[in-house]
Every structure is written in structure tokens, then in C-alpha cells.
C-alpha atoms as a PDB file:
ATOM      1  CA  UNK A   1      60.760  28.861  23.528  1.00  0.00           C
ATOM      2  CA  UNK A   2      58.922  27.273  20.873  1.00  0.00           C
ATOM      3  CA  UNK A   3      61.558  27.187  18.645  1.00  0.00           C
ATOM      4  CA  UNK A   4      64.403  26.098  21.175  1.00  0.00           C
ATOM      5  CA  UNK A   5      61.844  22.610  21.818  1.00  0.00           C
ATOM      6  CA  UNK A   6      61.658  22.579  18.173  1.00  0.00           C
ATOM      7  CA  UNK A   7      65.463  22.548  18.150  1.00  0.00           C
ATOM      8  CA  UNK A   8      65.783  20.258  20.956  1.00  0.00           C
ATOM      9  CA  UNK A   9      63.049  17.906  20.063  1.00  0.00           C
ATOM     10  CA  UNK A  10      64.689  17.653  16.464  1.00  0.00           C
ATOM     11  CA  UNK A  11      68.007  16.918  17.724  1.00  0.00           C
ATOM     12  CA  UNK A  12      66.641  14.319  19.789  1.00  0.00           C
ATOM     13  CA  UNK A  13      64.787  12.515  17.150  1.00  0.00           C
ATOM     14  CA  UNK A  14      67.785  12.666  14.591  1.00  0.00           C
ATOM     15  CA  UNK A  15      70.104  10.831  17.182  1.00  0.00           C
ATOM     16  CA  UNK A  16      67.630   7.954  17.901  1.00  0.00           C
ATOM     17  CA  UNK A  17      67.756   7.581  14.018  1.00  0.00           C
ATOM     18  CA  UNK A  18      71.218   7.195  13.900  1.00  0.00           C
ATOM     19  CA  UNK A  19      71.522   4.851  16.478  1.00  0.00           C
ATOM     20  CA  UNK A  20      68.439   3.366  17.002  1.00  0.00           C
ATOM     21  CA  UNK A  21      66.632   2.238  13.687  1.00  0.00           C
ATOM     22  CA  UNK A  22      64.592  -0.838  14.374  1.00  0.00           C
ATOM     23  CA  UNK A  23      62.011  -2.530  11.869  1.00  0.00           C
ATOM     24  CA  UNK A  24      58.930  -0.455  11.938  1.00  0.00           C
ATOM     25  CA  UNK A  25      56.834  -3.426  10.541  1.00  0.00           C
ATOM     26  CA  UNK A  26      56.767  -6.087   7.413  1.00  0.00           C
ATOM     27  CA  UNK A  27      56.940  -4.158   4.552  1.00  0.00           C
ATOM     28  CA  UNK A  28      60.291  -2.187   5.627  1.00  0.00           C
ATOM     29  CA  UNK A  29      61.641  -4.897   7.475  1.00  0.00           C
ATOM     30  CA  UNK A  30      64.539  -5.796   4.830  1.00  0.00           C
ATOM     31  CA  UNK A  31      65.313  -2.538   4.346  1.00  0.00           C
ATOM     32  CA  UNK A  32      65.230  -1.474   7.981  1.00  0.00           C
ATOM     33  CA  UNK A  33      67.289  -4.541   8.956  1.00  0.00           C
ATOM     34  CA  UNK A  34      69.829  -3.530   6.315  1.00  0.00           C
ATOM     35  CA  UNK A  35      69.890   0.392   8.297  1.00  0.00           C
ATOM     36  CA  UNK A  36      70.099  -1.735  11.864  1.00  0.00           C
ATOM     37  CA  UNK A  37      73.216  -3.518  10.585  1.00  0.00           C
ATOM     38  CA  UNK A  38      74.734   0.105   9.166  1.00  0.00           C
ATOM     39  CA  UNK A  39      74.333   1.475  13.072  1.00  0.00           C
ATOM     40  CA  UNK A  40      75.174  -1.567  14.838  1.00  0.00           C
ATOM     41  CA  UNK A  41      78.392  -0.798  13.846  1.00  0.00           C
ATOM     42  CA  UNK A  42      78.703   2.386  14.311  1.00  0.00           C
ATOM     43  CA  UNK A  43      80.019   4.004  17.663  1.00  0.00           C
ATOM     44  CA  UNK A  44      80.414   7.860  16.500  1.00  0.00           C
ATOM     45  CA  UNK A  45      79.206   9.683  13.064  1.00  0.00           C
ATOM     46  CA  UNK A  46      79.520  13.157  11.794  1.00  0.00           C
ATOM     47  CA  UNK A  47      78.478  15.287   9.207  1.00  0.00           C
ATOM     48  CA  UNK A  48      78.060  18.652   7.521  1.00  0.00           C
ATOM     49  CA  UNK A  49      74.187  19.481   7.549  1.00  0.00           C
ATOM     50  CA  UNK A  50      71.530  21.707   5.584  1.00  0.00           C
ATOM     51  CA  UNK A  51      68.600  22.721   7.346  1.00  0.00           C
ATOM     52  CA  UNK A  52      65.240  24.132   6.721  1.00  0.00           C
ATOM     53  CA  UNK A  53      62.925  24.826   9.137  1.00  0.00           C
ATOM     54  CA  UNK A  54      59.258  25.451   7.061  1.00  0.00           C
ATOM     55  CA  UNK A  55      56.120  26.933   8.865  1.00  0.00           C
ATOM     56  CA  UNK A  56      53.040  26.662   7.861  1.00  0.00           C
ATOM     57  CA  UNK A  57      52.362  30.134   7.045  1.00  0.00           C
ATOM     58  CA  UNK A  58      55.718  31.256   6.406  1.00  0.00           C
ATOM     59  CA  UNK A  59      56.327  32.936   3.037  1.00  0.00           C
ATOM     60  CA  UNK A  60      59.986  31.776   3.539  1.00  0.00           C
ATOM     61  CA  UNK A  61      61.744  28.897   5.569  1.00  0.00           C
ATOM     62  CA  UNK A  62      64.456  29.367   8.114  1.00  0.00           C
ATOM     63  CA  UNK A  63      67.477  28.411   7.405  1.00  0.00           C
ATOM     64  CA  UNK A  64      70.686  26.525   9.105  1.00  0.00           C
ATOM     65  CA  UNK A  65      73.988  24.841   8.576  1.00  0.00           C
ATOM     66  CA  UNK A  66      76.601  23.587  10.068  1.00  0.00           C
ATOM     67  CA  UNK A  67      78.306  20.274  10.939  1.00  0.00           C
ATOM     68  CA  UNK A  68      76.671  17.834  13.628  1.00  0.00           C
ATOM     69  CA  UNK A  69      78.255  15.074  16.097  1.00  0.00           C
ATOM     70  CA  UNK A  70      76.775  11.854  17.363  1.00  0.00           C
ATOM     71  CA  UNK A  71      78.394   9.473  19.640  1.00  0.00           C
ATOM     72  CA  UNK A  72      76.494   6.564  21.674  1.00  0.00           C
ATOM     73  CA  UNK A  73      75.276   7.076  24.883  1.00  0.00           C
ATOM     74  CA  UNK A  74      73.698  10.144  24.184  1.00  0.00           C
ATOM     75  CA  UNK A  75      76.425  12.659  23.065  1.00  0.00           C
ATOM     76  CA  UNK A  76      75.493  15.291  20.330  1.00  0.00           C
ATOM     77  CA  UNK A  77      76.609  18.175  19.095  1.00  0.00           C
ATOM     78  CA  UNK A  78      75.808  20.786  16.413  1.00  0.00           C
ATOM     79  CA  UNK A  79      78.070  23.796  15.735  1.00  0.00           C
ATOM     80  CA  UNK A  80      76.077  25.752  13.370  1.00  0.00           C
ATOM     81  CA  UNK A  81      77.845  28.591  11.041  1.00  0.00           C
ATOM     82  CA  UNK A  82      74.238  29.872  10.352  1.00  0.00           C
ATOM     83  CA  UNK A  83      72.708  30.976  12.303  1.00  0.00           C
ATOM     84  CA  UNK A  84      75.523  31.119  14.949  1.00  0.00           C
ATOM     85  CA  UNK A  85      74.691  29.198  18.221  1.00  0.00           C
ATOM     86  CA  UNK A  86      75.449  25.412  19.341  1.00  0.00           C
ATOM     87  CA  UNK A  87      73.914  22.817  20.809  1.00  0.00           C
ATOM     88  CA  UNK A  88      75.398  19.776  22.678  1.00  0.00           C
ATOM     89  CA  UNK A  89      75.074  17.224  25.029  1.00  0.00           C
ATOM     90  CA  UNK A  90      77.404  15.041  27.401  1.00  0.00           C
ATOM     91  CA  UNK A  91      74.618  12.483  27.476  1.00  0.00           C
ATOM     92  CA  UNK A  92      74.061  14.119  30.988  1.00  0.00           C
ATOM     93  CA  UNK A  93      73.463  17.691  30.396  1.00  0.00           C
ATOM     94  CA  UNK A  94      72.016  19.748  27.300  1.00  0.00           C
ATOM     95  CA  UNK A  95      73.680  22.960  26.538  1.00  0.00           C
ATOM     96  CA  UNK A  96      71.940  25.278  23.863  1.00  0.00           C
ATOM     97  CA  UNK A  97      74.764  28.171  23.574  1.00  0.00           C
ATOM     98  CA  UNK A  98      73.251  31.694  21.397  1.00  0.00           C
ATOM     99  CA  UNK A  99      76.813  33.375  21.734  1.00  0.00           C
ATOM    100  CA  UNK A 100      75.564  36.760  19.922  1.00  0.00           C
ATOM    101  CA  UNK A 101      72.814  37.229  22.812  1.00  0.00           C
ATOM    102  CA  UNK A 102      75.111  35.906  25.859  1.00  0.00           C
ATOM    103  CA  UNK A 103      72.769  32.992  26.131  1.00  0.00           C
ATOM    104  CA  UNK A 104      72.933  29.881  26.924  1.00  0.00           C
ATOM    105  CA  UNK A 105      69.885  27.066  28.116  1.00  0.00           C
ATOM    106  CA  UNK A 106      71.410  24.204  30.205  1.00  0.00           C
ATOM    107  CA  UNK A 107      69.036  20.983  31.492  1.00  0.00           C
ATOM    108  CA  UNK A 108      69.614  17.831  32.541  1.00  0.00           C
ATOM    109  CA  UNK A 109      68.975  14.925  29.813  1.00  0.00           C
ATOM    110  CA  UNK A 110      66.129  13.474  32.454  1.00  0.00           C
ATOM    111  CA  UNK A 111      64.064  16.005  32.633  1.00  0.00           C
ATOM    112  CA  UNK A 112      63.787  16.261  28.930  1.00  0.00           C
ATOM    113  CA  UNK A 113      62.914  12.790  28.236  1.00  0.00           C
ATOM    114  CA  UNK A 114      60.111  11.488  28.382  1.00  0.00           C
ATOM    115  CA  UNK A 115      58.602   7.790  28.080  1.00  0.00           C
ATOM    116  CA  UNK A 116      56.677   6.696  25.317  1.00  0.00           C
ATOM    117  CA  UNK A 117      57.531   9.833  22.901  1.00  0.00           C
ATOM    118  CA  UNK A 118      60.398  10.017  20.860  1.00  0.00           C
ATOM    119  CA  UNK A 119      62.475  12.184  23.821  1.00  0.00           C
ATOM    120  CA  UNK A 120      62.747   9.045  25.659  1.00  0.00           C
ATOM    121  CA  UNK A 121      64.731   7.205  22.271  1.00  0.00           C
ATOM    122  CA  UNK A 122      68.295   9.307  23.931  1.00  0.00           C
ATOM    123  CA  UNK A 123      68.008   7.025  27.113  1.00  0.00           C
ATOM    124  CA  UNK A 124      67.532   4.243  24.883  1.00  0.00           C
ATOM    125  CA  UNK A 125      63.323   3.822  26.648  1.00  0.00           C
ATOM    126  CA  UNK A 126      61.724   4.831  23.447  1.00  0.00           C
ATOM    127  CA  UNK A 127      60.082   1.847  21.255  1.00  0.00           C
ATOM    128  CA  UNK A 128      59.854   3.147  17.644  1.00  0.00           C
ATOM    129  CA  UNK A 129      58.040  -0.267  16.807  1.00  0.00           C
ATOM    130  CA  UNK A 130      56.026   0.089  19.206  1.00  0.00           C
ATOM    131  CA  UNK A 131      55.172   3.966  19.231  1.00  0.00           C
ATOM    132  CA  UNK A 132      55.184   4.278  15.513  1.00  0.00           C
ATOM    133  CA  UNK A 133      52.526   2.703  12.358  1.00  0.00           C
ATOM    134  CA  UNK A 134      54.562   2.754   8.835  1.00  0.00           C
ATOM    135  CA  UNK A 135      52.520   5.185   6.422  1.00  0.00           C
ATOM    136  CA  UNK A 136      54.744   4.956   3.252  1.00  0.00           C
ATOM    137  CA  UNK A 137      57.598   2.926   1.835  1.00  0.00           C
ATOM    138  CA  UNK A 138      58.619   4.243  -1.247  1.00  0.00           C
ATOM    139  CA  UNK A 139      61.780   4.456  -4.153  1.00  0.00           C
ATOM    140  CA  UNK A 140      63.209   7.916  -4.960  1.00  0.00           C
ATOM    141  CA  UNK A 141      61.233   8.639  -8.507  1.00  0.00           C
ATOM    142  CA  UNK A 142      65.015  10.858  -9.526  1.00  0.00           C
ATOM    143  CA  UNK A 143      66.931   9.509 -12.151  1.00  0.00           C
ATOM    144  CA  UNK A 144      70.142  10.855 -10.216  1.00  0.00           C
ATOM    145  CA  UNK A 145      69.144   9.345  -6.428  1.00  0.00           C
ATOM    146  CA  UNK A 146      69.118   5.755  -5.344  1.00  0.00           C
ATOM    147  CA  UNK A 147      67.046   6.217  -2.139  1.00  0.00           C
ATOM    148  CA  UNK A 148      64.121   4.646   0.107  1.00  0.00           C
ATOM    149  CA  UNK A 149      61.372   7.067   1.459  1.00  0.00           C
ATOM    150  CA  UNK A 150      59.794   6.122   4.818  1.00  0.00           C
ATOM    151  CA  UNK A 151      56.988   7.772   5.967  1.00  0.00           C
ATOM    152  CA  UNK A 152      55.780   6.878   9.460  1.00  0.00           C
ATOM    153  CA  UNK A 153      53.561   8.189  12.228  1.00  0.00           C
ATOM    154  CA  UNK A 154      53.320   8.026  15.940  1.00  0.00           C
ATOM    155  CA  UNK A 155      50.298   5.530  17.375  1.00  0.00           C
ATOM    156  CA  UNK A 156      49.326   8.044  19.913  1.00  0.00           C
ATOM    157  CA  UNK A 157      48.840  11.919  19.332  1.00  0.00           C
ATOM    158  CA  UNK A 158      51.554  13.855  20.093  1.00  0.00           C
ATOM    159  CA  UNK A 159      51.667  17.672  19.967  1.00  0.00           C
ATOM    160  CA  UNK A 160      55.247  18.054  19.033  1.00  0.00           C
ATOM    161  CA  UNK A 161      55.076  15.098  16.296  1.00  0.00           C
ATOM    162  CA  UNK A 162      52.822  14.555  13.719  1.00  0.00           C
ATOM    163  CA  UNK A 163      55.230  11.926  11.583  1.00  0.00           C
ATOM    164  CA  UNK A 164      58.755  11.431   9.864  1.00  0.00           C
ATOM    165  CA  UNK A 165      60.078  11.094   6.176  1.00  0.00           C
ATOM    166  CA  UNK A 166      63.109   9.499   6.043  1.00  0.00           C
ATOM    167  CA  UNK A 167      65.445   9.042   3.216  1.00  0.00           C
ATOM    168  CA  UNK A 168      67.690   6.290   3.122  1.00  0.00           C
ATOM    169  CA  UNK A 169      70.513   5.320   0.887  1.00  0.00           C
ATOM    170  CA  UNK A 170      69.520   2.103  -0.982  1.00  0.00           C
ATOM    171  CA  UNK A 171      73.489   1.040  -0.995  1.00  0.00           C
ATOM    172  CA  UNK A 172      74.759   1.952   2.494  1.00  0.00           C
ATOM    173  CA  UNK A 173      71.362   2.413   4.201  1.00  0.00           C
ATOM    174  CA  UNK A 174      72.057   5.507   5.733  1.00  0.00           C
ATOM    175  CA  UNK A 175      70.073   7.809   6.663  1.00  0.00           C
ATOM    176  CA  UNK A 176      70.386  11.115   4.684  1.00  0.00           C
ATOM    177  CA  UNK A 177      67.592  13.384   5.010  1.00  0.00           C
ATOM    178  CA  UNK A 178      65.136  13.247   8.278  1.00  0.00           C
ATOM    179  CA  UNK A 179      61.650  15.600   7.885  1.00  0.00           C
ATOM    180  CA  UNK A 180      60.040  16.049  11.082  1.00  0.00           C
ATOM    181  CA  UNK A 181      56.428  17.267  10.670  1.00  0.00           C
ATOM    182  CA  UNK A 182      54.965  18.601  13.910  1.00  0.00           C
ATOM    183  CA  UNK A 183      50.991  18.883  14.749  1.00  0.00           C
ATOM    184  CA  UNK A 184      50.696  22.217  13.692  1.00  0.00           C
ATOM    185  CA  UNK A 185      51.835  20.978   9.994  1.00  0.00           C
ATOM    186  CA  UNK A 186      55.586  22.565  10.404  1.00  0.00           C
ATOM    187  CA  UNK A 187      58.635  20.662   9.090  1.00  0.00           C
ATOM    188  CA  UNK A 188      62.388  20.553  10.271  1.00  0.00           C
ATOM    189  CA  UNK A 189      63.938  19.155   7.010  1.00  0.00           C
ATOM    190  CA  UNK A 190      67.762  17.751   7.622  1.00  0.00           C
ATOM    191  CA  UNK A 191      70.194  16.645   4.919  1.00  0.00           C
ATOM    192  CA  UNK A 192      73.605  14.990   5.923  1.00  0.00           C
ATOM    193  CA  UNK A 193      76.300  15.608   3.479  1.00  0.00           C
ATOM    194  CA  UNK A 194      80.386  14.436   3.511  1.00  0.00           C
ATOM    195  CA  UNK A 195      78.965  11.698   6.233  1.00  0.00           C
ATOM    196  CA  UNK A 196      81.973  10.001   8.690  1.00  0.00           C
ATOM    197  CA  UNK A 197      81.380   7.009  10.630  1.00  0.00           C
ATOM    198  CA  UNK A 198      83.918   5.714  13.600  1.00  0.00           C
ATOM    199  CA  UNK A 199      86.271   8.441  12.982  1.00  0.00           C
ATOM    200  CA  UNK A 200      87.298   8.080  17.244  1.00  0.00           C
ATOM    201  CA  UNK A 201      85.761  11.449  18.765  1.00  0.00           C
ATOM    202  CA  UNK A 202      86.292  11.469  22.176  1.00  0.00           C
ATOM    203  CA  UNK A 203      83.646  12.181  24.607  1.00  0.00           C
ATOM    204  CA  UNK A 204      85.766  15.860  25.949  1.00  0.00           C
ATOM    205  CA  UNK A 205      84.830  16.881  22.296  1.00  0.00           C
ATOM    206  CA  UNK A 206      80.757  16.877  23.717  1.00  0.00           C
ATOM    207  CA  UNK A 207      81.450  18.845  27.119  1.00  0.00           C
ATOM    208  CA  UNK A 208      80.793  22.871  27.055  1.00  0.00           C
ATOM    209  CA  UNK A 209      82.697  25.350  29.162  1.00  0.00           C
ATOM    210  CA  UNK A 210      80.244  28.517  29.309  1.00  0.00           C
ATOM    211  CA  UNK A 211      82.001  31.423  28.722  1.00  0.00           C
ATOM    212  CA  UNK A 212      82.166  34.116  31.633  1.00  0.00           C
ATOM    213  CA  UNK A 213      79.264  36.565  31.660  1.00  0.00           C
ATOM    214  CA  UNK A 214      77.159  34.327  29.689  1.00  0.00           C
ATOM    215  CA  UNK A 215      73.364  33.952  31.324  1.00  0.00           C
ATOM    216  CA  UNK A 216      72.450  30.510  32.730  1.00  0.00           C
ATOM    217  CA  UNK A 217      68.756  29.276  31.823  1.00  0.00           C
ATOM    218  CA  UNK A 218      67.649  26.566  33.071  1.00  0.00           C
ATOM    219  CA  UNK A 219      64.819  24.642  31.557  1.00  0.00           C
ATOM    220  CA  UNK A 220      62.951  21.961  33.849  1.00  0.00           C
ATOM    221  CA  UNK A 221      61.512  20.528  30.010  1.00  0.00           C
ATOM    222  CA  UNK A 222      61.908  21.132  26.683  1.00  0.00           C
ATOM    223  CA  UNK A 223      58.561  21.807  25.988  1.00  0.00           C
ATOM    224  CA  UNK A 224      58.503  24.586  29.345  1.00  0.00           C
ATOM    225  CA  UNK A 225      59.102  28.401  29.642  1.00  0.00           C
ATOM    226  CA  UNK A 226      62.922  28.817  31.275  1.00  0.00           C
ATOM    227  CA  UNK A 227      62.805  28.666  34.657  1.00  0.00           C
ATOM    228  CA  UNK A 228      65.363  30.328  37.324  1.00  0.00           C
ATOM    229  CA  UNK A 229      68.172  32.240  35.623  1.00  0.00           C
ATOM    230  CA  UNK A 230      71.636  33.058  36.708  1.00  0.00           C
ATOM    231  CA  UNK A 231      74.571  34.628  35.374  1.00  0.00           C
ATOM    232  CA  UNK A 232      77.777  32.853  35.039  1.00  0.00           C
END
């Protein structure tokens, strides 16, 4: 279960960024207005994705890829090729399919949200301003990227969030690589490549049929055991 909040909370985070950057305070405010004007305009973005997850005492990371889905008003989706499983959202319900083990977690966006952390940024109640001090602002020091490096931290401790890197594009501020360090000192690095923006996906392409024979969890939080199960 740890891993499937880790997942979750990830997922979470990385659409607020997408949709929601705001100035975090004066000395990122020009470039974080720049990424608020990228966004404002855009109603849907996808993109192929690398990702590590790195604990701290892991000799080596886990690894993913695949190609994610955002789309305002809280629709995700990421189909991963490795390993194989998916996770989506309607912008109701969550849906995190492991087709291999006939698996799939379903819960309601509500009950994973949660206001003043960075679950509550899908309902749009989250406050990055607010929630989060600015720790870093930096250039990329390679010769062969052009990129800002944010590094922030939430005000209050949470146990699922220690801070964020961010990388941002210094010509289309967008956001290309998001490294979520929890408060046990593990990171979720993700990289965007081939980005799309307002390419017209419709909101069927974010619903989830679950197969017959597939087993129902149902979690009441992310951050909870699975509660009553049921076969489909």
C-alpha cells in the first residue's frame, strides 16, 4: 500500500503542476508567471514519461514508463508499458488497474483529497503559495539544457512530502522533470518527453471499464490499508 499512495500521491502532485503553477514568492515570480501563462492556456497535455522511483536504501531504483494524460477538472491517466498497470481518473473516481494480478483499487477523488496538502491541489483547494516556502531557484549548470531548477518545501510537516525539484524550460516554461522527495528521503523522479498541449482528448478517453473477474478494492484514502473487496 505504500507504494500505491506513493503512486497516487505522485500523480496528484504532477497534475496540480500542470495546471496549477502559481508564484511561490519574489524571487521566482517572473519565471513562475511566465509557467502560469504556459497553463492558462492549456486545457489537455500529454506525454511519454521516464520514471524512477529511488529509496533510500535501495541499491537500485524502480523503474517506469509509459505515456501520461492530463485534462482540467481533474482527469489523468497513465498507461504504463513498464511495469504494466494504469492509473486514471474521471475527476470523480480513481482507478489503479494491475492487469497481471487481476487487480484493480477504485476510490472516489473526495476521499483522497485532503485540505491544506498537496491532495487537495486536484479539487483546485490546495494553495501552493500558501502551503509552500521557495528553497532554491537555480539555472541548469549543462552546456546542452536551457532550464530553471525550483526547489521548494511545504510550510507544515507532511509525512508523504518532504519538498519538490522542478525543472522548467527557460523558453516555453514547461515543466519537464518533477522530483518528489518524501519524509523518509525517497524520490519519485518524472521526465516528460515528445510533450502535446490542446491536442482535443475527450473526457470518454479518462473513464475505465474493469474487466470481468477483476477484484474491486476499495480504498477509503490513499494513505489507508484497502478496505472491503469485491469481485467484479
Amino acid at each position: 500500500m505504500r507504494t500505491l499512495s506513493l503512486l497516487i500521491f505522485s500523480a496528484l502532485m504532477l497534475f496540480q503542476l500542470i495546471f496549477n503553477p502559481v508564484a511561490l514568492c519574489i524571487t521566482g515570480q517572473e519565471v513562475l508567471n511566465e509557467v502560469q501563462k504556459q497553463y492558462e492556456k492549456t486545457n489537455d497535455f500529454e506525454a511519454n514519461f521516464i520514471q524512477e522511483y529511488i529509496g533510500k536504501v535501495m541499491r537500485q531504483p524502480n523503474k517506469g514508463e509509459g505515456k501520461v494524460y492530463f485534462k482540467k477538472k481533474g482527469m489523468m491517466r497513465w498507461d504504463y508499458t513498464v511495469p504494466n498497470q494504469k492509473l486514471l481518473s474521471d475527476g470523480r473516481h480513481f482507478w489503479y488497474y494491475h492487469p497481471e494480478e487481476k487487480q484493480v483499487f477504485v476510490s472516489e477523488v473526495s476521499k483522497v483529497l485532503k485540505e491544506k496538502t498537496p491532495l487537495a491541489f486536484l479539487a483546485g483547494e490546495g494553495n501552493i503559495s500558501r502551503d509552500f516556502n521557495v528553497l532554491n531557484l537555480n539555472e541548469s549548470v549543462s552546456a546542452k539544457e536551457d532550464h530553471y531548477v525550483m526547489e521548494v518545501a511545504p510550510k507544515e510537516p507532511l509525512a508523504n512530502l518532504s519538498k519538490l525539484i522542478l525543472t522548467v524550460d527557460k523558453k516555453s516554461y514547461t515543466i519537464l522533470q518533477v522530483d518528489v522527495f518524501d519524509g523518509m528521503g525517497n524520490m519519485t523522479r518524472t521526465r516528460f518527453i515528445n510533450i502535446k498541449i490542446n491536442t482535443g482528448l475527450p473526457n470518454s478517453f479518462f473513464q475505465f471499464t474493469i474487466p470481468p473477474g477483476t477484484e474491486v478494492i476499495k480504498m477509503q484514502e490513499s494513505s489507508s490499508p484497502p478496505g472491503k473487496k469485491e469481485t467484479k
